[in-house]
Protein backbone atom coordinates (compact mmCIF):
# COMPACT_ATOMS: atom_id res chain seq x y z
CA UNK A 1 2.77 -26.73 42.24
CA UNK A 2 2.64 -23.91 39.43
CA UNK A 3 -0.02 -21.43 40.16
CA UNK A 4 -0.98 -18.36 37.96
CA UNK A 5 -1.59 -15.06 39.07
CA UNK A 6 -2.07 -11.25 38.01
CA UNK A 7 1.66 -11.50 36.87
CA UNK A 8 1.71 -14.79 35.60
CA UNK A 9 2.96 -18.36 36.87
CA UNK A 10 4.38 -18.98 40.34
CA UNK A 11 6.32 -22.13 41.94
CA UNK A 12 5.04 -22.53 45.13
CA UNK A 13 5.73 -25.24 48.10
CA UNK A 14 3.01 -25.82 50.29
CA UNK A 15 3.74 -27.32 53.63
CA UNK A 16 2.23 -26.88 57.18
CA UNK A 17 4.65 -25.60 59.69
CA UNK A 18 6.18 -27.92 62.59
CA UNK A 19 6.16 -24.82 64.65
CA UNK A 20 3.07 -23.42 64.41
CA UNK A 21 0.68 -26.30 62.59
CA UNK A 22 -0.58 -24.40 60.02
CA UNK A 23 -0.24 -24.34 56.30
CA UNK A 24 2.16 -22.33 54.90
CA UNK A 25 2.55 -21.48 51.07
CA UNK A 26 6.17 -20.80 50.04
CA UNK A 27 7.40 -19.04 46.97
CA UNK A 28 9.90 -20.80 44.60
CA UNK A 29 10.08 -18.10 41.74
CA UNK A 30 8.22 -17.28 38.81
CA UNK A 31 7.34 -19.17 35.80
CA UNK A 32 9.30 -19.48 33.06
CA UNK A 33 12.25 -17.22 34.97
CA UNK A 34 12.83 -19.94 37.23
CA UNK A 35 13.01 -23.88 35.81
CA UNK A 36 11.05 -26.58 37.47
CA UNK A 37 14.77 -27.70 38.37
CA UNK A 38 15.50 -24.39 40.35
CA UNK A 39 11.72 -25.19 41.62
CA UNK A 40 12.61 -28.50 43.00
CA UNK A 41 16.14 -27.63 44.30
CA UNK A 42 14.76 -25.01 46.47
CA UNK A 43 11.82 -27.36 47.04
CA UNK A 44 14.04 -30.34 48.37
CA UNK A 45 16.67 -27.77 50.70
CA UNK A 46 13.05 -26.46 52.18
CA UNK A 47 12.34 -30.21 53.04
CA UNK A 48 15.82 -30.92 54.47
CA UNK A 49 14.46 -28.24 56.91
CA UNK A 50 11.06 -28.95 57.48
CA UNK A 51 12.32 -32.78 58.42
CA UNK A 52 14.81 -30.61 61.11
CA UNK A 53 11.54 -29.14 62.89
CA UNK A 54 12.22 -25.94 61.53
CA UNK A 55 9.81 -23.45 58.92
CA UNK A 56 11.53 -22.67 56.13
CA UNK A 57 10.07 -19.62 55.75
CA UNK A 58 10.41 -18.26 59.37
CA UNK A 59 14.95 -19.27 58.26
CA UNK A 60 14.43 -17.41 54.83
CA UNK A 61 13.55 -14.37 56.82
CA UNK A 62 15.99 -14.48 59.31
């Protein structure tokens, strides 16, 4: 999903979290810095995770 804000264009994955159950919008870099490829890279590793039970941003943070 590309969004645009103040700044510009975002890529953004938007998921709902196995461990809380609610939606959750995660950040996949800006538009045109970041290529729909490093978009759907970090899109498809954040997957691998959320099909392990685990929110991908609650790992990011850690």
């Amino acid at each position: 999903m590309l969004t645009a804000g103040k700044a510009g264009s975002k890529w953004t994955l938007r998921f709902t979290s196995p461990v809380t159950g609610k939606r959750r919008d995660a950040g996949l870099g800006v538009y045109p810095e970041a290529s729909i490829l490093d978009a759907c890279t970090k899109t498809l590793a954040m997957r691998t995770q959320l099909d392990a039970g685990k929110d991908p941003i609650e790992e990011r943070d850690r």
